[in-house]
PDB file of N, CA and C in Angstrom:
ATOM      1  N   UNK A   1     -11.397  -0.081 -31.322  1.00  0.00           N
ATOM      2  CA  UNK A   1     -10.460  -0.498 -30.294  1.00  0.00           C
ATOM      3  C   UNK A   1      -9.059  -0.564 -30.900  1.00  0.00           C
ATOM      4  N   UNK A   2      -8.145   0.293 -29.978  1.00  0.00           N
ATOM      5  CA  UNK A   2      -6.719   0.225 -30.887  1.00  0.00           C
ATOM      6  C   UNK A   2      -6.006  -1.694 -30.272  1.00  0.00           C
ATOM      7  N   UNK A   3      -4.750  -1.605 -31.203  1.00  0.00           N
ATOM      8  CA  UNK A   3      -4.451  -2.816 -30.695  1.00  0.00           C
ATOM      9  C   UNK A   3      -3.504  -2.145 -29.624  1.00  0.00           C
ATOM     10  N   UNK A   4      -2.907  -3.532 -28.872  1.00  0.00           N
ATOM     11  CA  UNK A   4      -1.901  -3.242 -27.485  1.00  0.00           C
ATOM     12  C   UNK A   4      -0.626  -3.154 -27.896  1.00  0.00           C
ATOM     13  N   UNK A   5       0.049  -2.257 -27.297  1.00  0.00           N
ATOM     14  CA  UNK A   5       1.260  -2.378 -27.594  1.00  0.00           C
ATOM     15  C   UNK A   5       2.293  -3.204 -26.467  1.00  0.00           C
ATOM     16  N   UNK A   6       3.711  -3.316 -26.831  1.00  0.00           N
ATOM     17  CA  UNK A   6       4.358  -3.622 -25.726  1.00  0.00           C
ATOM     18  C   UNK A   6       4.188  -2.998 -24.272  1.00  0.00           C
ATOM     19  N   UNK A   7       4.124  -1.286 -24.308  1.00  0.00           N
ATOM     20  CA  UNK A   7       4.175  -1.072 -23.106  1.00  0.00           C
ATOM     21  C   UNK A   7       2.908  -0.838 -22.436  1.00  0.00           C
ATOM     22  N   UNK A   8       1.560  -1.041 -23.241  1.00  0.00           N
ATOM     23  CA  UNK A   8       0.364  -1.318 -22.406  1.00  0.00           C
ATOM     24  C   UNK A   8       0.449  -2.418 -21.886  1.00  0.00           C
ATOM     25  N   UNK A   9       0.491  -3.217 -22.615  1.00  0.00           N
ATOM     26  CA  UNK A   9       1.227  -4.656 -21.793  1.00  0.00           C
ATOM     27  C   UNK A   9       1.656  -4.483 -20.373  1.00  0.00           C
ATOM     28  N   UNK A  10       2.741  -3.903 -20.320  1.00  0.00           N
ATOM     29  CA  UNK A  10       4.061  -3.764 -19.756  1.00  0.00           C
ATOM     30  C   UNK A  10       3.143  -2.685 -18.542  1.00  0.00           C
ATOM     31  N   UNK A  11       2.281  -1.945 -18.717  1.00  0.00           N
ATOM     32  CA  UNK A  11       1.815  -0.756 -17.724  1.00  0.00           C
ATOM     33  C   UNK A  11       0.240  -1.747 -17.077  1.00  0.00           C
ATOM     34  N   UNK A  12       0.386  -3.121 -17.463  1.00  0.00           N
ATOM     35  CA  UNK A  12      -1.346  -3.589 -17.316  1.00  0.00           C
ATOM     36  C   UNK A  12      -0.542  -4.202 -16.025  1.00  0.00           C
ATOM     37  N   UNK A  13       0.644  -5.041 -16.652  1.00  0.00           N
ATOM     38  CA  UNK A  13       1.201  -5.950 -15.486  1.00  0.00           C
ATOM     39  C   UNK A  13       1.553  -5.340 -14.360  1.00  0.00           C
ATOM     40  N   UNK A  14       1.996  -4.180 -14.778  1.00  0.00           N
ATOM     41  CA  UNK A  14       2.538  -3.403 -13.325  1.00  0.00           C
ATOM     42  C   UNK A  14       1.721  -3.139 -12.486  1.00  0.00           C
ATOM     43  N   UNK A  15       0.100  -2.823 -12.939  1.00  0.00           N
ATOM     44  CA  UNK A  15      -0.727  -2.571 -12.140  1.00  0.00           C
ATOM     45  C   UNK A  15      -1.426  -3.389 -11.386  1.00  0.00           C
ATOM     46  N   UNK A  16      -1.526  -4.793 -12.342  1.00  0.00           N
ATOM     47  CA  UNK A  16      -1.585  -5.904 -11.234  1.00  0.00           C
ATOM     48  C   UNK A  16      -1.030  -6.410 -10.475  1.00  0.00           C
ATOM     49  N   UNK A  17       0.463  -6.472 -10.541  1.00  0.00           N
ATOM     50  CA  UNK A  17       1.181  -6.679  -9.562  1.00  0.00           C
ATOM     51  C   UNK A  17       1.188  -5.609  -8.159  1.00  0.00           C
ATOM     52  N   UNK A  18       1.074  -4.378  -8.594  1.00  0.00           N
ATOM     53  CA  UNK A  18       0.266  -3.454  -7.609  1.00  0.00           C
ATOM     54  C   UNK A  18      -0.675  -4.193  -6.317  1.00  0.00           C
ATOM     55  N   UNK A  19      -1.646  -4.552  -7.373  1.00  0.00           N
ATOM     56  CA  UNK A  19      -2.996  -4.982  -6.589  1.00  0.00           C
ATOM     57  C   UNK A  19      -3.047  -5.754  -5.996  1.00  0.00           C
ATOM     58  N   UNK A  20      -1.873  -6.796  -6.869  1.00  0.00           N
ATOM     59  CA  UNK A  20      -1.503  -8.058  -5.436  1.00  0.00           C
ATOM     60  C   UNK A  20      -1.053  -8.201  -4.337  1.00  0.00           C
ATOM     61  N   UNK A  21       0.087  -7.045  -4.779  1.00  0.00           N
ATOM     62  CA  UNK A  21       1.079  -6.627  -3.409  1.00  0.00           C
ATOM     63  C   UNK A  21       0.079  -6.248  -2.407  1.00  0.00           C
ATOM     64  N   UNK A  22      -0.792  -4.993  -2.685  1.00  0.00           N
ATOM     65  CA  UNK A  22      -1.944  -4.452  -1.571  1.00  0.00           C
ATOM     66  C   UNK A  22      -2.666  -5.267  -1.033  1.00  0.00           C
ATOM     67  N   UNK A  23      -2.722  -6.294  -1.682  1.00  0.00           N
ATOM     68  CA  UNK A  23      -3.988  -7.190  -1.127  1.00  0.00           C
ATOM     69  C   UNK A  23      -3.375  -7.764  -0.327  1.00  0.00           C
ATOM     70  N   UNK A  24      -1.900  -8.611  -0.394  1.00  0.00           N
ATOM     71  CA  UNK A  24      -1.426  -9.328   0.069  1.00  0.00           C
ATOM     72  C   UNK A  24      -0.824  -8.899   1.234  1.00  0.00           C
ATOM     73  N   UNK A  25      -0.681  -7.359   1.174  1.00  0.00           N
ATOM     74  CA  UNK A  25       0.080  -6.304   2.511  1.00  0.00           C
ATOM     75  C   UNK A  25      -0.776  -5.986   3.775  1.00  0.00           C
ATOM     76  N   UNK A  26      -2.670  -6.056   3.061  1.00  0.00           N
ATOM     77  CA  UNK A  26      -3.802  -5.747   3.502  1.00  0.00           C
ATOM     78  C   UNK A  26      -3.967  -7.021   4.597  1.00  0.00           C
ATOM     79  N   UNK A  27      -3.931  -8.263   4.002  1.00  0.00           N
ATOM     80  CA  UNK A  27      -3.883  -9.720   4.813  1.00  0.00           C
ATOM     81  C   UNK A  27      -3.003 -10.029   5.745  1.00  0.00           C
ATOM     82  N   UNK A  28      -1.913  -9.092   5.323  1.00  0.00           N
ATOM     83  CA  UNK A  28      -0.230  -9.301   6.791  1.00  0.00           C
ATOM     84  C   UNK A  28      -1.169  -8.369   7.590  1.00  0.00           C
ATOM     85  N   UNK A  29      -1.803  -7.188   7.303  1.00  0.00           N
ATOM     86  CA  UNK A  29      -2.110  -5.767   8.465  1.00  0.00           C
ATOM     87  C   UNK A  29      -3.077  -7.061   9.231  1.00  0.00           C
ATOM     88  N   UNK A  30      -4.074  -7.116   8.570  1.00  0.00           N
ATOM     89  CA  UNK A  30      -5.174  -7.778   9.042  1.00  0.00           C
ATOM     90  C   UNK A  30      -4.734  -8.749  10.000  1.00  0.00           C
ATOM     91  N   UNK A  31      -3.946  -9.765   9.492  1.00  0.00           N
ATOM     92  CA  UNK A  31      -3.585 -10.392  10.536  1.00  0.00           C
ATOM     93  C   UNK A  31      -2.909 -10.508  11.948  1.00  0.00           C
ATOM     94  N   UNK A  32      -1.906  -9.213  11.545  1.00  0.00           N
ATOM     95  CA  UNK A  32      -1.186  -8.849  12.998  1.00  0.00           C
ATOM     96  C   UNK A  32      -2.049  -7.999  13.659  1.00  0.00           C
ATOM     97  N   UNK A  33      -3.056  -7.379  13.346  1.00  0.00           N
ATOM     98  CA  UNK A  33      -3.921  -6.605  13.976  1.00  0.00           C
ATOM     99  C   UNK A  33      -4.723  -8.051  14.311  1.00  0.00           C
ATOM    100  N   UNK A  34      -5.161  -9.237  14.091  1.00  0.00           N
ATOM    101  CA  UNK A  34      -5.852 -10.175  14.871  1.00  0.00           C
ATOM    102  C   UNK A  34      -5.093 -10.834  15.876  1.00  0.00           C
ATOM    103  N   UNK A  35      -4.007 -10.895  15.617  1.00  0.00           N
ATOM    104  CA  UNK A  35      -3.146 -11.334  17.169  1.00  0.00           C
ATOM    105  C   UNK A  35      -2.625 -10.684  17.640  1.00  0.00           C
ATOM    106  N   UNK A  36      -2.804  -9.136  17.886  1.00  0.00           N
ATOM    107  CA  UNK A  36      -2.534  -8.099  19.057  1.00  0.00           C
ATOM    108  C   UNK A  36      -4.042  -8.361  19.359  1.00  0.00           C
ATOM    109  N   UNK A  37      -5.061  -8.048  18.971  1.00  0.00           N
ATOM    110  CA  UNK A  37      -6.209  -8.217  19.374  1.00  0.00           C
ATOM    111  C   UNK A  37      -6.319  -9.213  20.619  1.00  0.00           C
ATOM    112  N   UNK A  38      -6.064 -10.461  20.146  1.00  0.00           N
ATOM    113  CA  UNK A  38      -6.202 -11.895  20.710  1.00  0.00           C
ATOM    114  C   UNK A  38      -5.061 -11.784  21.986  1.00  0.00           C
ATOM    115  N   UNK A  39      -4.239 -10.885  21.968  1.00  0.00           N
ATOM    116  CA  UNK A  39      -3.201 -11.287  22.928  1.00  0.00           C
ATOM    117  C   UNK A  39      -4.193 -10.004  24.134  1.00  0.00           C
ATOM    118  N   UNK A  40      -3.541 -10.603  25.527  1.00  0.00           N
ATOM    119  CA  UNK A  40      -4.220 -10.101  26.590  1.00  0.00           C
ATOM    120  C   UNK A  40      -3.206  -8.456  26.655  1.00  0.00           C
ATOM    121  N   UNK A  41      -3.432  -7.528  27.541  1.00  0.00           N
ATOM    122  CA  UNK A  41      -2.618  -6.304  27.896  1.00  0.00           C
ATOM    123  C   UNK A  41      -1.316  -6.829  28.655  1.00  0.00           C
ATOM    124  N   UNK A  42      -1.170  -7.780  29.906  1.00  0.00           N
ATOM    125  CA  UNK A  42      -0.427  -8.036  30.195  1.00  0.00           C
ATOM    126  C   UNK A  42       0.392  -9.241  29.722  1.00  0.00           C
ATOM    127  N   UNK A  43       0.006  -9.685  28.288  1.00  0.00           N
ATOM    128  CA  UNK A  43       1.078 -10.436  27.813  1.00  0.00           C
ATOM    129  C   UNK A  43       2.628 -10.452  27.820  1.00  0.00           C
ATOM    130  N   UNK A  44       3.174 -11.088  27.955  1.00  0.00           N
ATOM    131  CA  UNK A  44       5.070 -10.400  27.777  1.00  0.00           C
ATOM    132  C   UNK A  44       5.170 -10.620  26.003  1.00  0.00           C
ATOM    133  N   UNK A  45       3.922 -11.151  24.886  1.00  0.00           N
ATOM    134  CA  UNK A  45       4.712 -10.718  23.680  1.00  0.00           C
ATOM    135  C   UNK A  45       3.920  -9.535  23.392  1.00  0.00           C
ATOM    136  N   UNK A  46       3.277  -9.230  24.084  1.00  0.00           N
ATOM    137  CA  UNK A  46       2.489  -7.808  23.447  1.00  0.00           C
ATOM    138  C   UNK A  46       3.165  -7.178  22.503  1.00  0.00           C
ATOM    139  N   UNK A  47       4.192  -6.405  23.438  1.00  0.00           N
ATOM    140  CA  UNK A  47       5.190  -5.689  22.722  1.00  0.00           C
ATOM    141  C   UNK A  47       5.703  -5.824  21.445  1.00  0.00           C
ATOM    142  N   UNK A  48       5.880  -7.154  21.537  1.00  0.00           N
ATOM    143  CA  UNK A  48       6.343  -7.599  19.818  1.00  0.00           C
ATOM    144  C   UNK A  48       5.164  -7.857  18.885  1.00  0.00           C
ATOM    145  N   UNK A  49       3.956  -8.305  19.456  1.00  0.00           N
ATOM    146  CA  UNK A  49       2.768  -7.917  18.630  1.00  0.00           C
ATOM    147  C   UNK A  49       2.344  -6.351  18.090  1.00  0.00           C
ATOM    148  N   UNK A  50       2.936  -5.825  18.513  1.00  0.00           N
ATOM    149  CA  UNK A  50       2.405  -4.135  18.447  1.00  0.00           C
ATOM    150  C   UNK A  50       3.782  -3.732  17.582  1.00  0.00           C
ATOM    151  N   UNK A  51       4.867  -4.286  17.796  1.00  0.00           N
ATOM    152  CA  UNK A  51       5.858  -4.200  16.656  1.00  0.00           C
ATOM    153  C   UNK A  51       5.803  -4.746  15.516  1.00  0.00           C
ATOM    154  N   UNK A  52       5.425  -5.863  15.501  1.00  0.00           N
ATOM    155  CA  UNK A  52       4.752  -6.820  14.520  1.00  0.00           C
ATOM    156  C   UNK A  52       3.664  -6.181  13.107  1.00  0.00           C
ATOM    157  N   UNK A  53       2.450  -5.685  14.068  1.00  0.00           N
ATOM    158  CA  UNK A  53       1.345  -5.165  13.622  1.00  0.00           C
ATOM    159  C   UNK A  53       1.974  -3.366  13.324  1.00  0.00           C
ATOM    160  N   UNK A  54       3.082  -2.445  13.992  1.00  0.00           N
ATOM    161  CA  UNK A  54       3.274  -1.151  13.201  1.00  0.00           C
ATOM    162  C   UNK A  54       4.159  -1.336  11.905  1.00  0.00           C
ATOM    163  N   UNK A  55       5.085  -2.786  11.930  1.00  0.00           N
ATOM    164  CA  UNK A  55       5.742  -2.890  10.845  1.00  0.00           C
ATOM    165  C   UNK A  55       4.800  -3.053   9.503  1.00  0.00           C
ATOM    166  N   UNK A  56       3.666  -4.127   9.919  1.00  0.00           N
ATOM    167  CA  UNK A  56       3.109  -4.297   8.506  1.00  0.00           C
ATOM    168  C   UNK A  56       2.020  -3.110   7.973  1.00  0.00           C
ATOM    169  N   UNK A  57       1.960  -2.276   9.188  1.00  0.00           N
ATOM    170  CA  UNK A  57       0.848  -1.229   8.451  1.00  0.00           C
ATOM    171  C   UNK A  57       2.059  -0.600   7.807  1.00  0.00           C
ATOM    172  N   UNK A  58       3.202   0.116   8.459  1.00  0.00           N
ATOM    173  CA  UNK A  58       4.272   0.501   7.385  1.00  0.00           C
ATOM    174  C   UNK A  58       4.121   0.241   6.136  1.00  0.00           C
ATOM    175  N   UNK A  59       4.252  -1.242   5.999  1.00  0.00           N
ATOM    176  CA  UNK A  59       4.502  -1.710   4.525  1.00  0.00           C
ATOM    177  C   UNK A  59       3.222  -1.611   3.896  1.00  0.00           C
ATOM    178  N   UNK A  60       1.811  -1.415   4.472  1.00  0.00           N
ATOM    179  CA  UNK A  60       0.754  -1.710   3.702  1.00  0.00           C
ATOM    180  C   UNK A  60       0.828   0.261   3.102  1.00  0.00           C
ATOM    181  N   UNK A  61       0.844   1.020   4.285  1.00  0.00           N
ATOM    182  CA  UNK A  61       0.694   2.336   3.798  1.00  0.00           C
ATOM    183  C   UNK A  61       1.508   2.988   2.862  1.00  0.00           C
ATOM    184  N   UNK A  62       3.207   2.332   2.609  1.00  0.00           N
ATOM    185  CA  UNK A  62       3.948   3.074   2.062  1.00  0.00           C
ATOM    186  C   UNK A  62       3.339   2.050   0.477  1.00  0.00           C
ATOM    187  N   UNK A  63       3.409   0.763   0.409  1.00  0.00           N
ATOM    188  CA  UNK A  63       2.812   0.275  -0.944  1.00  0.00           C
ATOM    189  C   UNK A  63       1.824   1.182  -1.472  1.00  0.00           C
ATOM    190  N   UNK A  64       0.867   1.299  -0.194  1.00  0.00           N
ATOM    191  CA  UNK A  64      -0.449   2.274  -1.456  1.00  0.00           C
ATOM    192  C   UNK A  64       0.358   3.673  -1.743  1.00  0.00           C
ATOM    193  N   UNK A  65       0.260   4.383  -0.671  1.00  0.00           N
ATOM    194  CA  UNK A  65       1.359   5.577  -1.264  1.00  0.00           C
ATOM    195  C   UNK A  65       2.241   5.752  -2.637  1.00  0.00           C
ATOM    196  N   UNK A  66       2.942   4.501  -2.815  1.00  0.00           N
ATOM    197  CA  UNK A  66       3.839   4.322  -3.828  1.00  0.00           C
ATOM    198  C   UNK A  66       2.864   3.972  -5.220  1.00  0.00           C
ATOM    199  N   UNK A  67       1.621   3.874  -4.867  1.00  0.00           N
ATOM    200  CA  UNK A  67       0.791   3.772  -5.860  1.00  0.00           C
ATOM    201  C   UNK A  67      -0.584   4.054  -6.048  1.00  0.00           C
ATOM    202  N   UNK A  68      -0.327   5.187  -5.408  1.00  0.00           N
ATOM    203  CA  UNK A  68      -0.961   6.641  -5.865  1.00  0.00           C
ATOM    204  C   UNK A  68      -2.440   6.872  -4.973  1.00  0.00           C
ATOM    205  N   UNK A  69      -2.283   6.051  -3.923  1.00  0.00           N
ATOM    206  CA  UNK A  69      -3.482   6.157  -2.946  1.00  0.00           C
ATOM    207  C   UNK A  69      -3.091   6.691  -1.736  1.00  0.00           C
ATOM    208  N   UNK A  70      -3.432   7.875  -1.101  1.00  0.00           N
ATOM    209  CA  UNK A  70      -2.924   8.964  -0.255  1.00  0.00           C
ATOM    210  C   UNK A  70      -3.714   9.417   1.174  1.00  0.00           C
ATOM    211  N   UNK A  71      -4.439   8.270   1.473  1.00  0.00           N
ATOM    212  CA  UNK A  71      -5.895   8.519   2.142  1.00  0.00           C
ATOM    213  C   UNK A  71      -5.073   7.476   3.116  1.00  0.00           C
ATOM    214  N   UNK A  72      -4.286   7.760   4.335  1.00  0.00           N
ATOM    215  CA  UNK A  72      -3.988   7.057   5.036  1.00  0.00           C
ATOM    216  C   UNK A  72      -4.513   6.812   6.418  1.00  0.00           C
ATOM    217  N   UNK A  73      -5.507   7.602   6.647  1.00  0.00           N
ATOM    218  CA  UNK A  73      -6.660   8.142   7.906  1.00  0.00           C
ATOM    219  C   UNK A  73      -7.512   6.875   7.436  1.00  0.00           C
ATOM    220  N   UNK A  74      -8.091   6.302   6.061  1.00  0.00           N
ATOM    221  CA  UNK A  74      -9.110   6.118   6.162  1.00  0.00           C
ATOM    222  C   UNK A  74      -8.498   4.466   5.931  1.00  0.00           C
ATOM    223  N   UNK A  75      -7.393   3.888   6.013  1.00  0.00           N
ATOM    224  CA  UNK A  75      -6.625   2.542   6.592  1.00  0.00           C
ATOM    225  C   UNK A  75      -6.983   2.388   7.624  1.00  0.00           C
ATOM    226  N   UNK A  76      -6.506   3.583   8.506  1.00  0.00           N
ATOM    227  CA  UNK A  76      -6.535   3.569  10.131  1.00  0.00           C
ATOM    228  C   UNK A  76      -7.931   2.976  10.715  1.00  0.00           C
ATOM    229  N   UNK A  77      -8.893   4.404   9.896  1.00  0.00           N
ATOM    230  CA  UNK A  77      -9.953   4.126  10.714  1.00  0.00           C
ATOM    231  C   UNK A  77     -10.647   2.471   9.998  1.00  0.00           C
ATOM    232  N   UNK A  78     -10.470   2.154   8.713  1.00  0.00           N
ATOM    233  CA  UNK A  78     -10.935   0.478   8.242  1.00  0.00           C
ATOM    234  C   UNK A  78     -10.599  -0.578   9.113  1.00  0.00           C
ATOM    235  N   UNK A  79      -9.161  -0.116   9.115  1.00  0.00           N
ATOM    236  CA  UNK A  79      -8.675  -1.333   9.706  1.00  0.00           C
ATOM    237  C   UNK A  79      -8.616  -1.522  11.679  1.00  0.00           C
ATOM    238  N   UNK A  80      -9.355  -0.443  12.109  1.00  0.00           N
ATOM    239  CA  UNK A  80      -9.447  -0.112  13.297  1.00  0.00           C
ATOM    240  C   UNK A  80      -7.951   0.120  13.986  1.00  0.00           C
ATOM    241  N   UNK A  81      -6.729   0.396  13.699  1.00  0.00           N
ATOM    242  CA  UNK A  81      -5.385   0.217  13.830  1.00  0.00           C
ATOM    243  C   UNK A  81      -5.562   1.168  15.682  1.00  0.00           C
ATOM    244  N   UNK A  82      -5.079   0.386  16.519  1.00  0.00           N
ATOM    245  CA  UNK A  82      -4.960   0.916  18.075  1.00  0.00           C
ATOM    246  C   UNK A  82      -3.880   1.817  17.616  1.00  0.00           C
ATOM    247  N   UNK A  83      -3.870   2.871  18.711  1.00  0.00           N
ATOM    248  CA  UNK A  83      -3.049   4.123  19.283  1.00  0.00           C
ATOM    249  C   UNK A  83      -1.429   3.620  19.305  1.00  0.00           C
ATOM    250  N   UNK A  84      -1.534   2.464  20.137  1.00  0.00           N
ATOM    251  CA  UNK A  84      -0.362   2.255  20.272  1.00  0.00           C
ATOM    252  C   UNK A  84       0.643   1.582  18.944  1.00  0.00           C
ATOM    253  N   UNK A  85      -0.315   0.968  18.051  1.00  0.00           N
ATOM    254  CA  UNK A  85       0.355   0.450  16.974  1.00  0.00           C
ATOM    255  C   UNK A  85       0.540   1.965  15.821  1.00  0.00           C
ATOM    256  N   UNK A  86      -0.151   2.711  15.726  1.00  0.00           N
ATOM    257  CA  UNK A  86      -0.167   3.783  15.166  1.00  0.00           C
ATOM    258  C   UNK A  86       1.094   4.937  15.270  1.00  0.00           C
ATOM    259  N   UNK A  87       1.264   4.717  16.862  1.00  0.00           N
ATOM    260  CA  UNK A  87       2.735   5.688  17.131  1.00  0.00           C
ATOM    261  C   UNK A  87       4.304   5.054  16.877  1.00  0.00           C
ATOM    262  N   UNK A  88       3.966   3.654  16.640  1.00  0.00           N
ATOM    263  CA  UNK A  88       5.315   3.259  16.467  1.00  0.00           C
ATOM    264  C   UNK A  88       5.707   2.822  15.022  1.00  0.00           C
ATOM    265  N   UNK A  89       4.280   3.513  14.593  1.00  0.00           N
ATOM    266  CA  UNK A  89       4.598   2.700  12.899  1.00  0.00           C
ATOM    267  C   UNK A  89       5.854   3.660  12.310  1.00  0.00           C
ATOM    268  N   UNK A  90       6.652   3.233  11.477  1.00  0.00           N
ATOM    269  CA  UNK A  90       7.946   3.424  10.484  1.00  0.00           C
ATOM    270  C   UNK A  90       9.534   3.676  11.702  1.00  0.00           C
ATOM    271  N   UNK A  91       8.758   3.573  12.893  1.00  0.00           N
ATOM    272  CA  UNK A  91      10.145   3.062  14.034  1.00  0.00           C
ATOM    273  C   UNK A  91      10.811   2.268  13.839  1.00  0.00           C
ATOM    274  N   UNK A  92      12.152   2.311  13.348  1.00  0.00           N
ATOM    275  CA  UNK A  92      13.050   1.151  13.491  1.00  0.00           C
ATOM    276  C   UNK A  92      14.022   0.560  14.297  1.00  0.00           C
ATOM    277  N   UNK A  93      13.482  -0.588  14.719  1.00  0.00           N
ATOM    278  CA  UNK A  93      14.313  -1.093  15.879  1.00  0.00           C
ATOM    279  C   UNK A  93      15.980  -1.562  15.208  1.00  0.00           C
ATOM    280  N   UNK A  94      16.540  -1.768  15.877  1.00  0.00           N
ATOM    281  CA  UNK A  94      18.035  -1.752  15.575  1.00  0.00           C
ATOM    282  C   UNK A  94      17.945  -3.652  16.923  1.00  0.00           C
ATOM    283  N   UNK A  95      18.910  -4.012  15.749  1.00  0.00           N
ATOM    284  CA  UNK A  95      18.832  -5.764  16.296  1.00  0.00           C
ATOM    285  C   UNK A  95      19.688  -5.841  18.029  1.00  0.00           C
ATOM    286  N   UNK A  96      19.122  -6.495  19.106  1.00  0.00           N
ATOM    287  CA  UNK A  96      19.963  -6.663  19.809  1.00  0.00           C
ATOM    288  C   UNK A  96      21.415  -6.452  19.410  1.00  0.00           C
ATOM    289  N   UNK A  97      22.107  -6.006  20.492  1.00  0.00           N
ATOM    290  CA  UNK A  97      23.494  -6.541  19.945  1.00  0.00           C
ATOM    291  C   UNK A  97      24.509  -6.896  21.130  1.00  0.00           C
ATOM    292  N   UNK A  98      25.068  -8.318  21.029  1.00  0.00           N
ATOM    293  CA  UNK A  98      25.461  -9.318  22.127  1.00  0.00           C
ATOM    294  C   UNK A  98      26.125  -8.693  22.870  1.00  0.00           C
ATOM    295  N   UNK A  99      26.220  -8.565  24.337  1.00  0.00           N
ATOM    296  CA  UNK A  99      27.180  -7.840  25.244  1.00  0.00           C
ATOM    297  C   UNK A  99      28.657  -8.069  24.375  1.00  0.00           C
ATOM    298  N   UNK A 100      29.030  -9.465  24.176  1.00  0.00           N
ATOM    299  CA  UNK A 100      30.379  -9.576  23.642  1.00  0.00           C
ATOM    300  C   UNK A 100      30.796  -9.155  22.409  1.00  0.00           C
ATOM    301  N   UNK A 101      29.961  -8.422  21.908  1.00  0.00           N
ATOM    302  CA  UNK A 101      30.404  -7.906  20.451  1.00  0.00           C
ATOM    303  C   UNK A 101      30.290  -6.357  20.325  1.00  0.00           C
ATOM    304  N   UNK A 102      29.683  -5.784  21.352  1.00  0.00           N
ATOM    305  CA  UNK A 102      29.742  -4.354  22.068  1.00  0.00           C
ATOM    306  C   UNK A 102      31.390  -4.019  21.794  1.00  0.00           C
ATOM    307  N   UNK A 103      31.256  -2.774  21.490  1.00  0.00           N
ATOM    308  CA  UNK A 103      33.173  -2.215  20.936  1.00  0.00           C
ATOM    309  C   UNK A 103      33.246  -1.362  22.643  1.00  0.00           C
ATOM    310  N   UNK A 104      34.444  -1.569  23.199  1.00  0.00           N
ATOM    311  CA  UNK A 104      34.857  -1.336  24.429  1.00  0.00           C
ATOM    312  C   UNK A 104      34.508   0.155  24.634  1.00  0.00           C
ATOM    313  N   UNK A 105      34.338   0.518  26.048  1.00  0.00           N
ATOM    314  CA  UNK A 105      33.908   1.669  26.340  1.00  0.00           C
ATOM    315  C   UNK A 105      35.473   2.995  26.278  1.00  0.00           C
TER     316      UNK A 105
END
Protein backbone atom coordinates (compact mmCIF):
# COMPACT_ATOMS: atom_id res chain seq x y z
CA UNK A 1 0.00 0.00 0.00
CA UNK A 2 1.59 3.33 -1.12
CA UNK A 3 1.30 6.16 1.40
CA UNK A 4 -1.24 9.31 0.62
CA UNK A 5 -0.22 12.15 -0.66
CA UNK A 6 -1.53 15.74 -0.41
CA UNK A 7 -3.53 15.55 -3.47
CA UNK A 8 -5.13 12.07 -2.83
CA UNK A 9 -6.21 13.69 0.08
CA UNK A 10 -7.30 16.62 -1.71
CA UNK A 11 -9.12 14.25 -4.75
CA UNK A 12 -10.84 11.86 -1.66
CA UNK A 13 -12.48 15.14 -0.24
CA UNK A 14 -13.68 16.32 -3.42
CA UNK A 15 -15.40 13.24 -4.01
CA UNK A 16 -17.16 13.27 -0.92
CA UNK A 17 -18.26 16.40 -1.01
CA UNK A 18 -19.65 15.24 -4.44
CA UNK A 19 -21.70 12.62 -2.74
CA UNK A 20 -23.09 14.90 -0.31
CA UNK A 21 -24.12 17.47 -2.58
CA UNK A 22 -26.11 14.48 -4.65
CA UNK A 23 -27.58 13.16 -1.83
CA UNK A 24 -28.57 16.28 -0.47
CA UNK A 25 -29.90 17.58 -4.20
CA UNK A 26 -31.63 13.93 -4.39
CA UNK A 27 -33.73 14.91 -0.90
CA UNK A 28 -34.67 18.71 -2.35
CA UNK A 29 -35.96 16.51 -5.86
CA UNK A 30 -37.64 14.09 -3.61
CA UNK A 31 -39.23 16.43 -1.72
CA UNK A 32 -40.69 18.89 -4.18
CA UNK A 33 -41.79 16.00 -6.15
CA UNK A 34 -43.84 15.04 -2.66
CA UNK A 35 -45.63 18.31 -2.54
CA UNK A 36 -46.60 18.60 -6.19
CA UNK A 37 -47.79 15.16 -5.60
CA UNK A 38 -49.82 16.17 -2.41
CA UNK A 39 -51.10 19.35 -4.00
CA UNK A 40 -54.57 18.83 -5.89
CA UNK A 41 -54.64 19.85 -10.09
CA UNK A 42 -56.67 22.75 -9.34
CA UNK A 43 -54.56 24.22 -6.68
CA UNK A 44 -53.59 28.04 -7.32
CA UNK A 45 -49.85 26.98 -5.94
CA UNK A 46 -49.54 24.21 -8.33
CA UNK A 47 -47.77 26.23 -10.59
CA UNK A 48 -45.15 27.17 -8.22
CA UNK A 49 -44.92 23.58 -7.07
CA UNK A 50 -44.04 22.42 -10.59
CA UNK A 51 -41.55 25.41 -10.61
CA UNK A 52 -40.32 24.47 -7.40
CA UNK A 53 -39.92 20.69 -8.24
CA UNK A 54 -38.23 21.65 -12.27
CA UNK A 55 -35.78 23.92 -10.40
CA UNK A 56 -34.47 21.23 -8.07
CA UNK A 57 -34.30 18.43 -10.65
CA UNK A 58 -32.13 21.16 -12.56
CA UNK A 59 -29.82 21.28 -9.77
CA UNK A 60 -29.92 17.52 -9.00
CA UNK A 61 -29.17 16.66 -12.88
CA UNK A 62 -26.61 19.31 -13.65
CA UNK A 63 -24.61 18.21 -10.05
CA UNK A 64 -24.47 14.57 -11.34
CA UNK A 65 -23.54 15.67 -14.83
CA UNK A 66 -20.78 17.82 -13.37
CA UNK A 67 -19.68 14.62 -11.87
CA UNK A 68 -19.48 12.35 -14.35
CA UNK A 69 -22.95 10.59 -14.22
CA UNK A 70 -24.78 11.07 -17.66
CA UNK A 71 -27.85 8.76 -17.38
CA UNK A 72 -30.46 11.44 -16.99
CA UNK A 73 -33.58 9.21 -18.33
CA UNK A 74 -32.92 6.93 -15.59
CA UNK A 75 -33.49 10.13 -12.65
CA UNK A 76 -36.62 10.68 -14.53
CA UNK A 77 -37.85 7.40 -14.68
CA UNK A 78 -36.50 6.72 -10.43
CA UNK A 79 -37.74 9.54 -9.41
CA UNK A 80 -41.08 9.24 -11.35
CA UNK A 81 -40.56 13.18 -12.41
CA UNK A 82 -44.35 14.25 -14.20
CA UNK A 83 -44.38 15.67 -17.86
CA UNK A 84 -45.08 18.82 -16.73
CA UNK A 85 -42.16 19.24 -14.30
CA UNK A 86 -39.87 17.72 -16.96
CA UNK A 87 -40.66 20.49 -19.71
CA UNK A 88 -39.93 23.34 -17.61
CA UNK A 89 -36.83 22.08 -16.08
CA UNK A 90 -33.60 24.69 -16.69
CA UNK A 91 -36.54 27.55 -17.56
CA UNK A 92 -35.74 30.62 -16.04
CA UNK A 93 -38.18 32.75 -14.68
CA UNK A 94 -37.16 36.40 -14.54
CA UNK A 95 -38.50 38.12 -11.01
CA UNK A 96 -41.76 40.06 -11.19
CA UNK A 97 -41.04 43.45 -11.88
CA UNK A 98 -43.23 46.32 -10.07
CA UNK A 99 -45.48 48.27 -12.52
CA UNK A 100 -43.58 51.39 -10.95
CA UNK A 101 -40.19 50.46 -11.76
CA UNK A 102 -41.14 49.41 -15.46
CA UNK A 103 -38.81 52.06 -17.75
CA UNK A 104 -41.55 54.16 -19.71
CA UNK A 105 -42.96 53.01 -22.91
Amino acid sequence: MRAKTGWDVLQYEILEEQASTIGRLGRELQGALDALAACGRGDAQRARLVDAAAYALWNFVVQRDCSGFRFTQQVLDDYAVPAEVRVKTGAVRSPAIPSQARPPR
